[in-house]
C-alpha atoms as a PDB file:
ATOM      1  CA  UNK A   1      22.149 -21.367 -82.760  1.00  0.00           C
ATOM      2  CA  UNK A   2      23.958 -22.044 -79.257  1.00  0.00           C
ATOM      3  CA  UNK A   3      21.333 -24.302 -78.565  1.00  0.00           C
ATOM      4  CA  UNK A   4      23.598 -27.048 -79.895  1.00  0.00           C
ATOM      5  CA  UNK A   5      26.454 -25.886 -78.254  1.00  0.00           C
ATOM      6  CA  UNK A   6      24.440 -26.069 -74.428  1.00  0.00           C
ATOM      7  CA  UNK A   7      24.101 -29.094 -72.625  1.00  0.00           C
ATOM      8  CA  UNK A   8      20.944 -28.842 -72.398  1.00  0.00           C
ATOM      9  CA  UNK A   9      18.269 -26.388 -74.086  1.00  0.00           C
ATOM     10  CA  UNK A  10      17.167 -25.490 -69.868  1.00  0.00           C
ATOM     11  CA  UNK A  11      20.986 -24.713 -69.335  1.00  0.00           C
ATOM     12  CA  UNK A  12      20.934 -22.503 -72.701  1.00  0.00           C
ATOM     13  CA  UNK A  13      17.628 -20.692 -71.694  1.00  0.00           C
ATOM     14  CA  UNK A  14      18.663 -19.660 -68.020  1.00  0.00           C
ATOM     15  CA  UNK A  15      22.065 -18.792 -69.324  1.00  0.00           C
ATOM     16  CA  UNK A  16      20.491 -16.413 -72.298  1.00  0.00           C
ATOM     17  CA  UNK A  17      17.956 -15.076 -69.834  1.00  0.00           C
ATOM     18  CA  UNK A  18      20.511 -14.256 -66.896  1.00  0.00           C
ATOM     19  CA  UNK A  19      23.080 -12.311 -69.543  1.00  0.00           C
ATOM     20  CA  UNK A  20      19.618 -10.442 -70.906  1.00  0.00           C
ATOM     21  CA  UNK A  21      18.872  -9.400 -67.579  1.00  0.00           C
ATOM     22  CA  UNK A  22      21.848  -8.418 -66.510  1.00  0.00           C
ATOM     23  CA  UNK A  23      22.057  -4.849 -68.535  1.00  0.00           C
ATOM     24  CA  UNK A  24      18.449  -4.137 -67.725  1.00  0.00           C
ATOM     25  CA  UNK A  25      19.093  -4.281 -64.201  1.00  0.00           C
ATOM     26  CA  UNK A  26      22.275  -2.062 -64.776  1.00  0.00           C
ATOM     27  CA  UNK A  27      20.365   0.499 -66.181  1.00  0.00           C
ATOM     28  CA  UNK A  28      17.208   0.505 -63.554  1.00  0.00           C
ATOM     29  CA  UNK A  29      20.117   0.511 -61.085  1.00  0.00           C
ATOM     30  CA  UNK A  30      21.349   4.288 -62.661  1.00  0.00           C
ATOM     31  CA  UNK A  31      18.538   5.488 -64.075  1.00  0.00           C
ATOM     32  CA  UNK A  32      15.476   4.833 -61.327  1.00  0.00           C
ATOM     33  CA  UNK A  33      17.205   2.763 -58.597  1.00  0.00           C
ATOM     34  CA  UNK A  34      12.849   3.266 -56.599  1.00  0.00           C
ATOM     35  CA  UNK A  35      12.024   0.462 -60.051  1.00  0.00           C
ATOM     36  CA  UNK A  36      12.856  -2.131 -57.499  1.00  0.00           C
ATOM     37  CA  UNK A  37      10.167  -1.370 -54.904  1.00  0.00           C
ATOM     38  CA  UNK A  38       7.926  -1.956 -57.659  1.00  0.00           C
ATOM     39  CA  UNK A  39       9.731  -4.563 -58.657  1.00  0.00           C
ATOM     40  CA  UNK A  40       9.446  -6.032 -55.408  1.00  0.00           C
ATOM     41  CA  UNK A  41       5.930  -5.421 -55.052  1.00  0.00           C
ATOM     42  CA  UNK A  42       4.883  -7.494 -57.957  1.00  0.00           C
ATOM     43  CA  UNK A  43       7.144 -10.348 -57.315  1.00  0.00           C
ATOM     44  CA  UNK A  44       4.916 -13.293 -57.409  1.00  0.00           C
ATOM     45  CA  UNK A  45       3.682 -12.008 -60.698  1.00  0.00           C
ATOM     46  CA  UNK A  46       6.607 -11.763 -62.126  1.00  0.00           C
ATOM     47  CA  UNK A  47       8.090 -14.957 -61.082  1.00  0.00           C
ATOM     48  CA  UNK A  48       4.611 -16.753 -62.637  1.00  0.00           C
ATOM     49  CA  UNK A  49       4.933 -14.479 -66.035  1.00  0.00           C
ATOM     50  CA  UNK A  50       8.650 -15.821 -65.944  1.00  0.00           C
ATOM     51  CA  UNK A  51       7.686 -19.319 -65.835  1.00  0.00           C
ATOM     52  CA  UNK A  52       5.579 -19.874 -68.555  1.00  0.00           C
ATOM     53  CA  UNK A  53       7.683 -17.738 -70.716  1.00  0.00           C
ATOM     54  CA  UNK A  54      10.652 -19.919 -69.792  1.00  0.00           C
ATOM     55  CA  UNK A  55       8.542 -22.675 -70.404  1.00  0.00           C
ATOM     56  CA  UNK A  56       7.302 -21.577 -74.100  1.00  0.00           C
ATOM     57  CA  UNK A  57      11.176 -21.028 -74.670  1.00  0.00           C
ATOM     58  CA  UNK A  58      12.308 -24.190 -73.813  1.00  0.00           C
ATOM     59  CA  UNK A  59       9.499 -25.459 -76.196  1.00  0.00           C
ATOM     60  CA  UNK A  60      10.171 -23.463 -79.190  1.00  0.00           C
ATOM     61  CA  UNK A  61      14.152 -24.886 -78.428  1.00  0.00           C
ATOM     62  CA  UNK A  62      13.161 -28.454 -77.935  1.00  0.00           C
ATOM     63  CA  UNK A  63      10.775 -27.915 -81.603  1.00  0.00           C
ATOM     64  CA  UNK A  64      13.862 -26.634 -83.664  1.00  0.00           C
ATOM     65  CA  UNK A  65      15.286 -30.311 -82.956  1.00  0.00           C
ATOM     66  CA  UNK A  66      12.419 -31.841 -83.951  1.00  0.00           C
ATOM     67  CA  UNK A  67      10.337 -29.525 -86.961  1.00  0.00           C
ATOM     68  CA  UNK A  68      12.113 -27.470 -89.680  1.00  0.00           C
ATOM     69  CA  UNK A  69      12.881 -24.222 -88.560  1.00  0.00           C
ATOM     70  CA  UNK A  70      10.388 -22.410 -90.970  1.00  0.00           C
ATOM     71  CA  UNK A  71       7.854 -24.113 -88.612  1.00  0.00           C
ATOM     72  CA  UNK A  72       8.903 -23.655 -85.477  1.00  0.00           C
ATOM     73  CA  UNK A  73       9.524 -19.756 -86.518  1.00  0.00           C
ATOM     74  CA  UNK A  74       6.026 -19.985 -87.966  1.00  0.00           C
ATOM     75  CA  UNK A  75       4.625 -21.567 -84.508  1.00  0.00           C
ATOM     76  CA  UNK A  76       6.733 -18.844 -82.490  1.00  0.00           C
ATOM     77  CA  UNK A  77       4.993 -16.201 -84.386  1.00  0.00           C
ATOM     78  CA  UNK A  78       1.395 -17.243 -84.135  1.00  0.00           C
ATOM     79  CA  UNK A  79       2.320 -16.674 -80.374  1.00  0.00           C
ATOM     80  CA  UNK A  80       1.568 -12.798 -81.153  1.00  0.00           C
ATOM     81  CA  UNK A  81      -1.985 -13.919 -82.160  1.00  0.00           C
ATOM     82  CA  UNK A  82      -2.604 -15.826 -79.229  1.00  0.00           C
ATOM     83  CA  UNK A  83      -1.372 -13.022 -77.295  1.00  0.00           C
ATOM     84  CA  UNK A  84      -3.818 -10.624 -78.760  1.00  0.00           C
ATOM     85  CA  UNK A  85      -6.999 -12.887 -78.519  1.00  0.00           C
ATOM     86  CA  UNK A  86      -6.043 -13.617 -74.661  1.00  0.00           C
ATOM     87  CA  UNK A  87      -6.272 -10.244 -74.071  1.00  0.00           C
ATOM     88  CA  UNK A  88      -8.875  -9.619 -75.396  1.00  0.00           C
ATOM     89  CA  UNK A  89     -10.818 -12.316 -74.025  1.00  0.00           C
ATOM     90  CA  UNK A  90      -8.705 -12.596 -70.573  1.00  0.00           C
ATOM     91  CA  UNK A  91      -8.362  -9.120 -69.541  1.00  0.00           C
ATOM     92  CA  UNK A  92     -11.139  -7.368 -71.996  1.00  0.00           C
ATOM     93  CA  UNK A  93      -9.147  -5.293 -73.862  1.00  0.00           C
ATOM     94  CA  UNK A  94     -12.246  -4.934 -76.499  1.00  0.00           C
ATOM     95  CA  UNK A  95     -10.131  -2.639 -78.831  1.00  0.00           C
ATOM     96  CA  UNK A  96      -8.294  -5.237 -79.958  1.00  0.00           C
ATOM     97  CA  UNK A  97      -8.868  -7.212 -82.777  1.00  0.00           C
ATOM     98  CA  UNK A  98     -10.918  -4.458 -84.881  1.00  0.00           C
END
């Protein structure tokens, strides 16, 4: 993984996430060029949805130094659970989980 190859696992994450972006933004840019206003609208919720996602990243990085990477795949994962019961208890989606 370029993880090892980085400095540092931060340097790796907001290099990975800037070359990620940079196609999306290409393609709201010739497809629906209005996506920014929304975009812009929602900034402050972005930039906090951003954070903690660049946050478990750097986690699940710093783990596959530490853990074998069957667990720290395994710990990724149960991310999709967490995900599900958040929601459901968070923002009352009560058609999940049945």
């Amino acid at each position: 993984m370029g993880t090892h190859l980085s400095p540092s696992p931060v340097l790796f994450a907001a290099v990975q996430r800037v070359i990620m972006a940079i196609p999306v933004v290409v393609y709201l840019i010739l497809v629906s060029p209005r996506s920014f206003k929304h975009l812009l609208h929602r900034f402050p919720a972005f930039v906090t949805i951003s954070v903690f996602e660049i946050v478990a990243f750097i986690c699940f990085l710093k783990s596959l130094e530490t853990l074998l990477v069957s667990y720290a795949i395994a710990a990724k994962r149960s991310n999709v659970l967490l995900s599900v019961i958040v929601g459901r208890v968070v923002f009352k989606e009560w058609y999940l989980l049945f």
